[in-house]
Structure formats: structure tokens, C-alpha cells
PDB file of N, CA and C in Angstrom:
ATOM      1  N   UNK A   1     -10.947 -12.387   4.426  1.00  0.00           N
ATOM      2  CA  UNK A   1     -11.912 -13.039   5.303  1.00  0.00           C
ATOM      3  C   UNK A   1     -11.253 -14.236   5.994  1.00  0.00           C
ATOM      4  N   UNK A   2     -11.707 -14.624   7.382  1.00  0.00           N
ATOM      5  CA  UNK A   2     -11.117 -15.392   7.769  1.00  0.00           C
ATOM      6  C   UNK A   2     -11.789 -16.612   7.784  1.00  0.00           C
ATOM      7  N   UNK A   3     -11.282 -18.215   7.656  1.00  0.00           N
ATOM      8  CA  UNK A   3     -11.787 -19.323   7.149  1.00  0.00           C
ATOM      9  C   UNK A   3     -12.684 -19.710   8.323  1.00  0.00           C
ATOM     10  N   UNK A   4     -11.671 -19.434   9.599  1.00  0.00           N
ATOM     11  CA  UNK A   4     -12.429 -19.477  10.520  1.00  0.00           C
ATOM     12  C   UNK A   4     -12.672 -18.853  12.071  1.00  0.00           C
ATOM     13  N   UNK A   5     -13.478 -19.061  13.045  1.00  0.00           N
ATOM     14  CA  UNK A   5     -13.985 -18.061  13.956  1.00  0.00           C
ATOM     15  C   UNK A   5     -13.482 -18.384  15.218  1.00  0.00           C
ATOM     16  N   UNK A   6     -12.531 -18.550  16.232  1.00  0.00           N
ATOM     17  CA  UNK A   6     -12.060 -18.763  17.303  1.00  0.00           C
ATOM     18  C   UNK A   6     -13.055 -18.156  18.571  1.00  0.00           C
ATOM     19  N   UNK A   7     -13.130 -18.820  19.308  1.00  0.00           N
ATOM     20  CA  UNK A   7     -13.544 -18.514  20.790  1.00  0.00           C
ATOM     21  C   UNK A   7     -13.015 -19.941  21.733  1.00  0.00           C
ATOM     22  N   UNK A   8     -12.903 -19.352  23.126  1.00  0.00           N
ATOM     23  CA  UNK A   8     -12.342 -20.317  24.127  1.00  0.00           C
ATOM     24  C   UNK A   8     -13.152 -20.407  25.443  1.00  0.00           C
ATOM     25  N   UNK A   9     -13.521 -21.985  25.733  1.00  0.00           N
ATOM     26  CA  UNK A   9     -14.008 -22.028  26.733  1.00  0.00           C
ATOM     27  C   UNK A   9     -13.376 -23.208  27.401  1.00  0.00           C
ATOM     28  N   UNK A  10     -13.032 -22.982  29.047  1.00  0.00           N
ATOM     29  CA  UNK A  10     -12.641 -24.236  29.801  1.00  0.00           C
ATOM     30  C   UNK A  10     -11.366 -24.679  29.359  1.00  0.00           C
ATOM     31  N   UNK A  11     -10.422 -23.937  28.580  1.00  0.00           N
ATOM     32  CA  UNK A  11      -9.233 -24.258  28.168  1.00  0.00           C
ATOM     33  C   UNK A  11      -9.541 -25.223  26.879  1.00  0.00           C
ATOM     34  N   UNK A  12     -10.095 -24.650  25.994  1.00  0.00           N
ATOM     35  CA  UNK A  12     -10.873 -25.676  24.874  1.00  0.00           C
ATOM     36  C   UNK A  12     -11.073 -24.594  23.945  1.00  0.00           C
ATOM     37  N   UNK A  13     -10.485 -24.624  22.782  1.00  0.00           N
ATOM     38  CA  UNK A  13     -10.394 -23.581  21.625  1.00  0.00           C
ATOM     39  C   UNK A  13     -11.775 -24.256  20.891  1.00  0.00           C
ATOM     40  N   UNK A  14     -12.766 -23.430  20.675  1.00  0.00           N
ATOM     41  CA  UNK A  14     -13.938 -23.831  19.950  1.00  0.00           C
ATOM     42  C   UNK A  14     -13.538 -23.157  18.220  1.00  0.00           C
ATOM     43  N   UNK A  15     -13.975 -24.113  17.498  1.00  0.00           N
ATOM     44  CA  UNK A  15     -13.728 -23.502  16.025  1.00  0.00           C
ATOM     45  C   UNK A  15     -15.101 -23.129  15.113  1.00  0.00           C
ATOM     46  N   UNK A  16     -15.597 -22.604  14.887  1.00  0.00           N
ATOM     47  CA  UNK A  16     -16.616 -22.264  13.756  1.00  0.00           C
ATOM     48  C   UNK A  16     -16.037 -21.694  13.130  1.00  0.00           C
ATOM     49  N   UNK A  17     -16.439 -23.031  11.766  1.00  0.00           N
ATOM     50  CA  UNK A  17     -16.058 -22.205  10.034  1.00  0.00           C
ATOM     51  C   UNK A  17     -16.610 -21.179   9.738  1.00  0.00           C
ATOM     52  N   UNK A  18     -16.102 -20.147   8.937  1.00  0.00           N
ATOM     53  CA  UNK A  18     -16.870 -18.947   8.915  1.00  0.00           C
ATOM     54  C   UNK A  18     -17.403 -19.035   7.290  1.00  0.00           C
ATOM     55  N   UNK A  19     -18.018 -20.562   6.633  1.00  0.00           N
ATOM     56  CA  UNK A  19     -18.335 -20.754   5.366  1.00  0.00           C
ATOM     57  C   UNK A  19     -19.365 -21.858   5.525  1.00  0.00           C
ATOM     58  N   UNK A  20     -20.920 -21.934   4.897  1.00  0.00           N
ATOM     59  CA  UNK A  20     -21.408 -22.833   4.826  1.00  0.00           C
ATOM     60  C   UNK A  20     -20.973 -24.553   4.428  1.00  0.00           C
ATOM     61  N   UNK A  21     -19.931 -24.119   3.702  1.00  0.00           N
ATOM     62  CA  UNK A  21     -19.139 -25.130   2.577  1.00  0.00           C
ATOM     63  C   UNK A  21     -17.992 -25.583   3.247  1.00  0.00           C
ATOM     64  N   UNK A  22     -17.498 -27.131   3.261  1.00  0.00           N
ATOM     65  CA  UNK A  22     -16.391 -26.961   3.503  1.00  0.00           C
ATOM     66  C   UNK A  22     -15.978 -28.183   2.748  1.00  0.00           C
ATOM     67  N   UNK A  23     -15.696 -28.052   1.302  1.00  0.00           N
ATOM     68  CA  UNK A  23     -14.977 -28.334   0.032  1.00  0.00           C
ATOM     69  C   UNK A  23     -14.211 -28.473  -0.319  1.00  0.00           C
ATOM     70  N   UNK A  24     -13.518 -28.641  -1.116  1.00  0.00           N
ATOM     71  CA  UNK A  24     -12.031 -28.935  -1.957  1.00  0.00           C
ATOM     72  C   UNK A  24     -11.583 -27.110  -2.117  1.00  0.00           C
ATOM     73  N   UNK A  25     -12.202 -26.250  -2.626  1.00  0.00           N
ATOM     74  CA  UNK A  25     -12.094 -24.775  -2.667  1.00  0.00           C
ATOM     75  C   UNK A  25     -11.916 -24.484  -1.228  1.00  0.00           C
ATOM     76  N   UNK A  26     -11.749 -25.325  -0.171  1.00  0.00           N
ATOM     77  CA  UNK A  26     -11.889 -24.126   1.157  1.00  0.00           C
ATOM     78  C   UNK A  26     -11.255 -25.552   2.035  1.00  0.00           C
ATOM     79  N   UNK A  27     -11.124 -26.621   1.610  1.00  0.00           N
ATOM     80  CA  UNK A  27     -10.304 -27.401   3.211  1.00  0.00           C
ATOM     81  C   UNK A  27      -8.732 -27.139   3.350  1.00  0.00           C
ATOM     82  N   UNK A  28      -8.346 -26.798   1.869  1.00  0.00           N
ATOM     83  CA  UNK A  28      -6.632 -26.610   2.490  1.00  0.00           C
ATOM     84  C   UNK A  28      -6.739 -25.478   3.318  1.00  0.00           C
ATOM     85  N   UNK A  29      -7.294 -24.770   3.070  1.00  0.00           N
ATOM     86  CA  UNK A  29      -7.178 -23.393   4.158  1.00  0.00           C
ATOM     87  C   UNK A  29      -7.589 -23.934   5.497  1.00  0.00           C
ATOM     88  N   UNK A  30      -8.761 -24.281   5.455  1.00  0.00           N
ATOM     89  CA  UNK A  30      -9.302 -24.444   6.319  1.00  0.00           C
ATOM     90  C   UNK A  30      -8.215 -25.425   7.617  1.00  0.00           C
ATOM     91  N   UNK A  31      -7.991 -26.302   6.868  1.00  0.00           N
ATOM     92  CA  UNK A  31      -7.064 -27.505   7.546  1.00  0.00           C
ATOM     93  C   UNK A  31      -5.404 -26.779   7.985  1.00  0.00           C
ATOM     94  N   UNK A  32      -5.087 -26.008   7.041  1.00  0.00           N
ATOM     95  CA  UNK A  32      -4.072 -25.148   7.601  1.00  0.00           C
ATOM     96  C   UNK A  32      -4.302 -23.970   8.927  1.00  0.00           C
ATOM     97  N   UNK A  33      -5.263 -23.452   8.856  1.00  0.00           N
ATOM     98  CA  UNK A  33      -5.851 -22.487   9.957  1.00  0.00           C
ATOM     99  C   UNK A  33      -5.987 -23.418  11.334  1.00  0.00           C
ATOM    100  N   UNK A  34      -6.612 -24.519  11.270  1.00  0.00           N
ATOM    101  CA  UNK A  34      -6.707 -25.092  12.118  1.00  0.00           C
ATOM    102  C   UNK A  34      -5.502 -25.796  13.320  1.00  0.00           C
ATOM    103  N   UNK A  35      -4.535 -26.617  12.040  1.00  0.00           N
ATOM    104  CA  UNK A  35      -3.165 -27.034  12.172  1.00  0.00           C
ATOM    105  C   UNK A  35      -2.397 -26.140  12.763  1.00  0.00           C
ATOM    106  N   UNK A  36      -2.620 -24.665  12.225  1.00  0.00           N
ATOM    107  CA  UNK A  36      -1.887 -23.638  12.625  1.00  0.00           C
ATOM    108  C   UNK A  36      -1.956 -23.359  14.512  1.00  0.00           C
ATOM    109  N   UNK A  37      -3.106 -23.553  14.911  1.00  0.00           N
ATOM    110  CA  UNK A  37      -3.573 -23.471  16.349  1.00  0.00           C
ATOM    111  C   UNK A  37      -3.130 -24.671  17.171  1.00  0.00           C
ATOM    112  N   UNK A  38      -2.857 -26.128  16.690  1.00  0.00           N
ATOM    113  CA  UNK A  38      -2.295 -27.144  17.060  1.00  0.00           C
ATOM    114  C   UNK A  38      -0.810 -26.530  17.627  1.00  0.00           C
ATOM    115  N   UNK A  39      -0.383 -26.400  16.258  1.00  0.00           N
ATOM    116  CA  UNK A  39       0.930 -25.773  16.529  1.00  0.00           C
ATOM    117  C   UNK A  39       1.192 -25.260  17.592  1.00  0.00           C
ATOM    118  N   UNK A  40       0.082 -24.207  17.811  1.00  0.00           N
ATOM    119  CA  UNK A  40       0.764 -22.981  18.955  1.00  0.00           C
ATOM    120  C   UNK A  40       0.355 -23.086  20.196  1.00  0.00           C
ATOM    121  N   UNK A  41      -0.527 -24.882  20.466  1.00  0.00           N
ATOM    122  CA  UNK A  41      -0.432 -25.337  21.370  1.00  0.00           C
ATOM    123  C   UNK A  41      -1.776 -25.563  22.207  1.00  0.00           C
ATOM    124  N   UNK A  42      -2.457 -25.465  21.582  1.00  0.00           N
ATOM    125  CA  UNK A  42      -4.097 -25.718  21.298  1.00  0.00           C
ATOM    126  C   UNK A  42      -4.168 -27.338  20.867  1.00  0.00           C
ATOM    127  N   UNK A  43      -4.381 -27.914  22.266  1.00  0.00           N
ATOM    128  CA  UNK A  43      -4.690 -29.319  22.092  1.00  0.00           C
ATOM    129  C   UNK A  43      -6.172 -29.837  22.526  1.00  0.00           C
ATOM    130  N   UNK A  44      -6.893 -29.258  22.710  1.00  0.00           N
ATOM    131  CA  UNK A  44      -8.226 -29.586  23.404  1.00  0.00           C
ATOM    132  C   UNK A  44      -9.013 -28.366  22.162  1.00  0.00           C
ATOM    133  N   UNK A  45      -9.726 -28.778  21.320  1.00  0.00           N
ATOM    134  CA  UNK A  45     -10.719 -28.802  20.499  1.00  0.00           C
ATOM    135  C   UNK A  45     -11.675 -28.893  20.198  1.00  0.00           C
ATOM    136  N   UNK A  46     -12.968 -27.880  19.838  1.00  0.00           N
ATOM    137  CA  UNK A  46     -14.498 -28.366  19.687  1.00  0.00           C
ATOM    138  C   UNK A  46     -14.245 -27.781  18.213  1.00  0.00           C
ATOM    139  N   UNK A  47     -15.137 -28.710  17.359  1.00  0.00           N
ATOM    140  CA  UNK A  47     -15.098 -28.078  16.065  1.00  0.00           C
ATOM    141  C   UNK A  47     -16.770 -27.942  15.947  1.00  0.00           C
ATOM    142  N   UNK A  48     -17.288 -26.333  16.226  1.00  0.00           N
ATOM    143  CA  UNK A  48     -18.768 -26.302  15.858  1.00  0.00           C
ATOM    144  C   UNK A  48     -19.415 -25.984  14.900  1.00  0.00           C
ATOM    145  N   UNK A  49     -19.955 -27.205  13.876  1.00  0.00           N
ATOM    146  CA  UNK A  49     -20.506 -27.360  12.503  1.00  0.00           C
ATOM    147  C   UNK A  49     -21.552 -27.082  12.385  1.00  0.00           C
ATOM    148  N   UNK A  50     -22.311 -26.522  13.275  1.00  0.00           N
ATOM    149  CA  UNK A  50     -23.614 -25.998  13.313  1.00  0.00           C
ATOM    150  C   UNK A  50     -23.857 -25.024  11.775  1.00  0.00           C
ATOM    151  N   UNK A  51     -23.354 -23.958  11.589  1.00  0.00           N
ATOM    152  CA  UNK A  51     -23.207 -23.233  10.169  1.00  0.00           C
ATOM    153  C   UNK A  51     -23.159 -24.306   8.880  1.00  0.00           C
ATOM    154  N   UNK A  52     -22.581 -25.240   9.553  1.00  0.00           N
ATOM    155  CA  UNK A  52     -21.700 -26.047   8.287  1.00  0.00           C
ATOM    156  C   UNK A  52     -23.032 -26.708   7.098  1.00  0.00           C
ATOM    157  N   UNK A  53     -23.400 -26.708   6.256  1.00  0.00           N
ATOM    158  CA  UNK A  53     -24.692 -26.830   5.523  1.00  0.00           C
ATOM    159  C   UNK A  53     -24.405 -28.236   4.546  1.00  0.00           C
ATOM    160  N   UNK A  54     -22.526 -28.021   4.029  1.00  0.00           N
ATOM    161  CA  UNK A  54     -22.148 -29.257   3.145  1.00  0.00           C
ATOM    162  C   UNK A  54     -20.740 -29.747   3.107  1.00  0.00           C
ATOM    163  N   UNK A  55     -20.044 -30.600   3.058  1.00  0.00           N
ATOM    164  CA  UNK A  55     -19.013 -31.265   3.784  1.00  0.00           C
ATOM    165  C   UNK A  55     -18.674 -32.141   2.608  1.00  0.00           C
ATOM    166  N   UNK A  56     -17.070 -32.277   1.935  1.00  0.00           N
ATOM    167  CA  UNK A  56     -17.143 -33.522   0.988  1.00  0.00           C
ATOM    168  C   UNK A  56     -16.070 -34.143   1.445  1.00  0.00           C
ATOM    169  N   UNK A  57     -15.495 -35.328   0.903  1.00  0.00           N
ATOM    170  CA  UNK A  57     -14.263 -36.040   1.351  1.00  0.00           C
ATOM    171  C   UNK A  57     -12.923 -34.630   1.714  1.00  0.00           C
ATOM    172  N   UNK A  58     -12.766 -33.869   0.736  1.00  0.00           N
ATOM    173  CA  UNK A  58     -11.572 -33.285   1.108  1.00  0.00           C
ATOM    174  C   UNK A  58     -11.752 -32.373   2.257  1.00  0.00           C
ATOM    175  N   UNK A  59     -13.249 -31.568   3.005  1.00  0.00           N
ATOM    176  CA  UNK A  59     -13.245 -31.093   4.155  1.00  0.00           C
ATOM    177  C   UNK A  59     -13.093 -31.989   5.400  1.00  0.00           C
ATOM    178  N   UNK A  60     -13.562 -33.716   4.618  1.00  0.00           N
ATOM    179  CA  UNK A  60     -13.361 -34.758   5.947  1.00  0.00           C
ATOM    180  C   UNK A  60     -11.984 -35.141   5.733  1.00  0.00           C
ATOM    181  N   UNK A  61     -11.535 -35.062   4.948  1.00  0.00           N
ATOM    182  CA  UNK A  61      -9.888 -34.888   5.111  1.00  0.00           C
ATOM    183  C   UNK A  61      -9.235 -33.796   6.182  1.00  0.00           C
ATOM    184  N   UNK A  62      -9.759 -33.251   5.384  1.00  0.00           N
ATOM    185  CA  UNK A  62      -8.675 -32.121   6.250  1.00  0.00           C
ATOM    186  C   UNK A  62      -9.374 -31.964   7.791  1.00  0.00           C
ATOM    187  N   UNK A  63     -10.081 -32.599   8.587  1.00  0.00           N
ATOM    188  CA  UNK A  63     -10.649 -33.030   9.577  1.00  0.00           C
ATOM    189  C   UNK A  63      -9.967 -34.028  10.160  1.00  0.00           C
ATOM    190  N   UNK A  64      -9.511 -35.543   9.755  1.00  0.00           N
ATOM    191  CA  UNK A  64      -8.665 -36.302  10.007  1.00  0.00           C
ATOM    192  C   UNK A  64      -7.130 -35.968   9.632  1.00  0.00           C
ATOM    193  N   UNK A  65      -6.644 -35.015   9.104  1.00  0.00           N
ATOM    194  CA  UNK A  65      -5.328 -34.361   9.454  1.00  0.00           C
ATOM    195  C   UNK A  65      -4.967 -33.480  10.532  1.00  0.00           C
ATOM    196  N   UNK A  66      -6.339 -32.930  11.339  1.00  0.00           N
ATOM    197  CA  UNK A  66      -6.191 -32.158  12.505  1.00  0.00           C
ATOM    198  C   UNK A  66      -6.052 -33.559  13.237  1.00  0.00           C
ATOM    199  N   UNK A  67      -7.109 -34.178  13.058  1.00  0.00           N
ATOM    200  CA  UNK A  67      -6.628 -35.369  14.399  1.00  0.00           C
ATOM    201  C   UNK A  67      -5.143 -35.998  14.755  1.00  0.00           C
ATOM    202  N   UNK A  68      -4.713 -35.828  13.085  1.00  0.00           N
ATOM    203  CA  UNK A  68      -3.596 -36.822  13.292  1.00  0.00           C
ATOM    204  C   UNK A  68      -2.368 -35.593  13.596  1.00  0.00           C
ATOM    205  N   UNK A  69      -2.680 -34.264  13.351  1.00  0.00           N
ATOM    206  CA  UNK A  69      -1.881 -33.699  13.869  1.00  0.00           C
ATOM    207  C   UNK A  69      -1.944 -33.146  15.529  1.00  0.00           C
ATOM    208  N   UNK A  70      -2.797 -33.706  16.115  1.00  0.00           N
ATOM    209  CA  UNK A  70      -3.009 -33.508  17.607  1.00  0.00           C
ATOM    210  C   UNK A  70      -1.843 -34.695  17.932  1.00  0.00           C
ATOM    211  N   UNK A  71      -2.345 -36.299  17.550  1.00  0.00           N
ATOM    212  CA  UNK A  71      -1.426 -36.792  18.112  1.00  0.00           C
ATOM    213  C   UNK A  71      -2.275 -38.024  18.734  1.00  0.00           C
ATOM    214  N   UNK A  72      -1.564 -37.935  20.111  1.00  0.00           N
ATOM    215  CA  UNK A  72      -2.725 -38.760  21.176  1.00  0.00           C
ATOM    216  C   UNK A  72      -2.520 -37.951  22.050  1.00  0.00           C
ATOM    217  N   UNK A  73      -1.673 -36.952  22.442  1.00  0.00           N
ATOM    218  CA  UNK A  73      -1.718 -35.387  22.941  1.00  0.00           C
ATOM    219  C   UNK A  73      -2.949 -34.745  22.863  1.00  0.00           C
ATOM    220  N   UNK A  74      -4.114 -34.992  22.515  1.00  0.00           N
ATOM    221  CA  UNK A  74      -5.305 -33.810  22.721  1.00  0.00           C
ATOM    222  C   UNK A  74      -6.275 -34.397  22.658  1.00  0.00           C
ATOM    223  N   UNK A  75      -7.585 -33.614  22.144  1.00  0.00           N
ATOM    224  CA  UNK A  75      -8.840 -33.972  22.436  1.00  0.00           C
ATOM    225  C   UNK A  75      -9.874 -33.115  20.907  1.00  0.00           C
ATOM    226  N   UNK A  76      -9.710 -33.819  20.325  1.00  0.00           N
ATOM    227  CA  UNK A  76     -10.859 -33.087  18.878  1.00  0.00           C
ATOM    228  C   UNK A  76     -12.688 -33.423  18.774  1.00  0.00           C
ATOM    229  N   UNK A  77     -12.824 -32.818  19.586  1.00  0.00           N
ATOM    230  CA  UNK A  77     -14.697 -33.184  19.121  1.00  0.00           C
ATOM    231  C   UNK A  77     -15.227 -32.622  18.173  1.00  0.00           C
ATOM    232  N   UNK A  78     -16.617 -32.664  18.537  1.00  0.00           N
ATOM    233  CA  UNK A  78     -17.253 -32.044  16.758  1.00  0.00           C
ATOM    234  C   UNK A  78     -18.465 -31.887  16.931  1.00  0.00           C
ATOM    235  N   UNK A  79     -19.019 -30.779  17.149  1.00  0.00           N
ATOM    236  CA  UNK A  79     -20.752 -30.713  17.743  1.00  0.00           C
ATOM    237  C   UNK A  79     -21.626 -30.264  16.163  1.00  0.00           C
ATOM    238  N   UNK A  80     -22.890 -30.339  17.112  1.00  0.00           N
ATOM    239  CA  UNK A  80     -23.747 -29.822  15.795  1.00  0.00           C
ATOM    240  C   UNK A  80     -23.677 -30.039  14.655  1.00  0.00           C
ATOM    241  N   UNK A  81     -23.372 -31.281  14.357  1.00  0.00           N
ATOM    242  CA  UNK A  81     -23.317 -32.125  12.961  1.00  0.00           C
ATOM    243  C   UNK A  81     -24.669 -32.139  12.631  1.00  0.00           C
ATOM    244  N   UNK A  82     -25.160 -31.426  11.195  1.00  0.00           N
ATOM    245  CA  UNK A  82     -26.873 -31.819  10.893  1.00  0.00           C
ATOM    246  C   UNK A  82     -26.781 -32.031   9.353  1.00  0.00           C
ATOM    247  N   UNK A  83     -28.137 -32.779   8.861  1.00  0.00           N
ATOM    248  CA  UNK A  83     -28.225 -32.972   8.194  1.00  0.00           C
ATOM    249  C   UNK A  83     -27.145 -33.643   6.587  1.00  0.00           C
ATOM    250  N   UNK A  84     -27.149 -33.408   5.542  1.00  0.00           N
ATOM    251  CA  UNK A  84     -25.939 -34.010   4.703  1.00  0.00           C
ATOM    252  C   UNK A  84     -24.715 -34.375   5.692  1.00  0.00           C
ATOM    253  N   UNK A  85     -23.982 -33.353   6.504  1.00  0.00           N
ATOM    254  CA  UNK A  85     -22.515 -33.306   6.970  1.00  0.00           C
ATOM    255  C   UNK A  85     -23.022 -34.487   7.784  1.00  0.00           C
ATOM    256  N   UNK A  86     -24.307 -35.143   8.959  1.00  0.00           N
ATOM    257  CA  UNK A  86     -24.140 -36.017   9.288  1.00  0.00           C
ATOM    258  C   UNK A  86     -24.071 -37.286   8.697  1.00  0.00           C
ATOM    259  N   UNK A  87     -24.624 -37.010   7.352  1.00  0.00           N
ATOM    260  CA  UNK A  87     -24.721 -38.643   6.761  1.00  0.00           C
ATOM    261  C   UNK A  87     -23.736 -38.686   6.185  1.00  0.00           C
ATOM    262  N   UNK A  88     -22.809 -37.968   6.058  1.00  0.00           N
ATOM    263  CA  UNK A  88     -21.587 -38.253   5.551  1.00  0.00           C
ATOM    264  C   UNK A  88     -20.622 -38.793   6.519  1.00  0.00           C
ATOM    265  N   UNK A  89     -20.647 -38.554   7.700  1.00  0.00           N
ATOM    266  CA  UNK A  89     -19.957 -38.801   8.233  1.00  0.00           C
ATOM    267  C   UNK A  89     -20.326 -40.228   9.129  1.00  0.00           C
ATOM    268  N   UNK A  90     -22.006 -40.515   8.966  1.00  0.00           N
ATOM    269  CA  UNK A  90     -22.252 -41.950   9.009  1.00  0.00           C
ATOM    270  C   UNK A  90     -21.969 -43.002   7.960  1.00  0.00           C
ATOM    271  N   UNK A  91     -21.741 -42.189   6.632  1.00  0.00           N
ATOM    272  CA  UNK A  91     -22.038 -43.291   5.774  1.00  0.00           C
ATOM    273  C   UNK A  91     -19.883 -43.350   5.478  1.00  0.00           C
ATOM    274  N   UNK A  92     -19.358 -42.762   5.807  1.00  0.00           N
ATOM    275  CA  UNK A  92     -17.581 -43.104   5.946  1.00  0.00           C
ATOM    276  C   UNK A  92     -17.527 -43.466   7.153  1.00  0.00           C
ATOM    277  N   UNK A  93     -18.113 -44.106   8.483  1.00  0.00           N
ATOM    278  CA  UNK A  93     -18.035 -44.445   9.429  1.00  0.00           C
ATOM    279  C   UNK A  93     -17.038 -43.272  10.420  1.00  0.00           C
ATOM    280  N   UNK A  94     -17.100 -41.916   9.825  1.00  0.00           N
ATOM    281  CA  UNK A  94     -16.267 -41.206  10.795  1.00  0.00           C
ATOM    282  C   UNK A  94     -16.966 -40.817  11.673  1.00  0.00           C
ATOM    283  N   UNK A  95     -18.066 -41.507  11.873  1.00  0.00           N
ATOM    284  CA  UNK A  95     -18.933 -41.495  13.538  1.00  0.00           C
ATOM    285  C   UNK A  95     -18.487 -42.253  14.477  1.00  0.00           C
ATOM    286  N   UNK A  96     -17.326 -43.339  13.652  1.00  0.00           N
ATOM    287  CA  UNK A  96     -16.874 -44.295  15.337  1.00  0.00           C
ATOM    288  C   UNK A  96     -15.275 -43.269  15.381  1.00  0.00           C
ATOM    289  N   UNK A  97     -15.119 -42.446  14.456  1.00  0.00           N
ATOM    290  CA  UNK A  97     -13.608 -41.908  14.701  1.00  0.00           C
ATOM    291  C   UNK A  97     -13.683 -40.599  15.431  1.00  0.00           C
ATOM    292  N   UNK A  98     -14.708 -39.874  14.967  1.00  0.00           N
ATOM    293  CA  UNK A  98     -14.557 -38.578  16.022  1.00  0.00           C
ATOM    294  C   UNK A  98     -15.626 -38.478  17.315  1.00  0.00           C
ATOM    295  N   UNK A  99     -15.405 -37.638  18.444  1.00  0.00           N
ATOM    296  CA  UNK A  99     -16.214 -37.782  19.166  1.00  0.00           C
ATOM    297  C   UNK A  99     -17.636 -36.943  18.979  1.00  0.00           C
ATOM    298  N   UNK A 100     -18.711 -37.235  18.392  1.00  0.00           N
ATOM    299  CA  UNK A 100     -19.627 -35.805  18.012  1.00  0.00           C
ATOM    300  C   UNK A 100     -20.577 -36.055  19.368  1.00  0.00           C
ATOM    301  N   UNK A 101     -20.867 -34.237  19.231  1.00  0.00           N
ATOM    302  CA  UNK A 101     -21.446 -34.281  20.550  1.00  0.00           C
ATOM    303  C   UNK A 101     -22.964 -33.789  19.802  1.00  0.00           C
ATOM    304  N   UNK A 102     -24.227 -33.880  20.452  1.00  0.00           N
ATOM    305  CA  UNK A 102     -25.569 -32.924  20.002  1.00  0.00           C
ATOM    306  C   UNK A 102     -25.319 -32.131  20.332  1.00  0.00           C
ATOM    307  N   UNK A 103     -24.541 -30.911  21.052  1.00  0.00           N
ATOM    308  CA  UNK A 103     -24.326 -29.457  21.055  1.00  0.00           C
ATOM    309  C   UNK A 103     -22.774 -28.997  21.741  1.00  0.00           C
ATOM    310  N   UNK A 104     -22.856 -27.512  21.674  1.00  0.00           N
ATOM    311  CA  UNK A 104     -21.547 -26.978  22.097  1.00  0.00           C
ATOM    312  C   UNK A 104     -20.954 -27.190  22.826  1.00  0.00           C
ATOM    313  N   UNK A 105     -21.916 -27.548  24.874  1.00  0.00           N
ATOM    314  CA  UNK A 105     -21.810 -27.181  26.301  1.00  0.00           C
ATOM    315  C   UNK A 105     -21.429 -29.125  26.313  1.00  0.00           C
ATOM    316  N   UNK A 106     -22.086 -29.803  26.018  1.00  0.00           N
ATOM    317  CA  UNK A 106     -21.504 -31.419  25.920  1.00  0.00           C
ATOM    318  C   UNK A 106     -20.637 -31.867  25.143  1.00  0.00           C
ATOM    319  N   UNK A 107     -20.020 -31.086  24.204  1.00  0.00           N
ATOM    320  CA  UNK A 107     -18.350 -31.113  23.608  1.00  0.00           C
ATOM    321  C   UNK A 107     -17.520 -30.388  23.965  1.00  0.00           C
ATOM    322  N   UNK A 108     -17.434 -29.459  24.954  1.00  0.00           N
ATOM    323  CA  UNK A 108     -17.034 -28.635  25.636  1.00  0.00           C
ATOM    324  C   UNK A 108     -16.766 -29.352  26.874  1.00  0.00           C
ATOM    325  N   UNK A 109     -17.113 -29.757  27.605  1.00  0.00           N
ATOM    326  CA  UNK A 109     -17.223 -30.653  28.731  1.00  0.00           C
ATOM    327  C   UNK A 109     -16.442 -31.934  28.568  1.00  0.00           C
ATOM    328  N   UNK A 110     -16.745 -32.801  27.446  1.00  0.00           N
ATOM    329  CA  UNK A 110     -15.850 -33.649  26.607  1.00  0.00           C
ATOM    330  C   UNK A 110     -14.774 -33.541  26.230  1.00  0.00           C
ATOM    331  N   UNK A 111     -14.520 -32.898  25.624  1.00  0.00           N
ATOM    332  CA  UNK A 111     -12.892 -31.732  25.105  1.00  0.00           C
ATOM    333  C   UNK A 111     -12.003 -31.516  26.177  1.00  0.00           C
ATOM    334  N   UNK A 112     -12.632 -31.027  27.498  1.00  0.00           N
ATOM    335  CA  UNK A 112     -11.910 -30.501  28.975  1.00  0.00           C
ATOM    336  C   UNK A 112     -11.497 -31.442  29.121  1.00  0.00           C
ATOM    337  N   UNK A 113     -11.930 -32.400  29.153  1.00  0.00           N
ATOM    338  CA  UNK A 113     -11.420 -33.824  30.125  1.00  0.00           C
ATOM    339  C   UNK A 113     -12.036 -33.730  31.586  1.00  0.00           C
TER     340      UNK A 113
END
């Protein structure tokens, strides 16, 4: 199974996890799959968490290792943050670090430049 779900819009690789969870059991993958697309030159990024149901430090890890493996070379947003995954990411202040959008088409747009 794959960790996660690729589609492209506007020159902007959109990511949906293909797991409610994204845990200590599932961010090294996850963070490697992702990294892996950096690599091959995928610098403009939507990460859509809409599926995403629960989120712990090591999936927000491996979230701030995509950033830092973009660089200042790209663009990482993050739509459809709800519920737990948002208060987590209010209550570690990674609401002033990533750009989250309320949906796909306004992180998409964001992401393009």
C-alpha cells in the first residue's frame, strides 16, 4: 500500500496521506515518500490533511523535515487541517511555521506563486 496519494495541479504536487494516522508507526515512511518527490524535483507542495483524523509530534516532525528539505527553494502548504491535527498544530505554534490554507483551490494558488 502506498503511504501516500499524488496528484498535480498548476505545477504543484498535491499530497494526500493514504492513512487516517500519521504517527510514529507511519511518519518515517511517510516523511521518506515525501522527501523522495523533493528529490526528483518537486518544489511547490500542497499537503491535503483533509483524511488526516490524528497527527503526533513524530508526523509533525516528519512535516518540518520536508520543509527543511525544500530549502528556501520551494513552497510547502497544508490545507484542510481539522479538528485534533489543528490543535496540535496551534498548540506547537506550527501555525506561524506552515502556510495552512481552509481548502485545496487556496493552497494551490498559494503553492503556485
Amino acid at each position: 500500500m502506498d503511504i501516500i496519494n499524488i496528484s498535480r495541479e498548476q505545477n504543484v504536487a498535491i499530497i494526500r496521506p493514504a492513512t487516517k494516522r500519521i504517527d510514529s508507526a507511519v511518519a518515517p515512511a511517510f516523511k521518506e515518500a515525501v522527501l523522495k518527490l523533493v528529490q526528483a524535483g518537486d518544489k511547490r507542495i500542497v499537503l491535503d490533511l483533509e483524511g488526516v483524523d490524528f497527527m503526533d509530534s513524530s508526523g509533525l516532525g516528519a512535516l518540518v523535515s520536508v520543509l527543511k528539505g525544500l530549502g528556501g527553494s520551494g513552497a510547502l502548504g497544508v490545507c484542510n487541517v481539522q479538528g485534533g491535527v489543528q490543535s496540535l498544530f496551534k498548540l506547537t505554534r506550527m501555525d506561524k511555521v506552515f502556510t495552512i490554507s481552509d481548502n485545496l483551490a487556496e493552497a494551490v494558488q498559494k503553492a503556485a506563486g
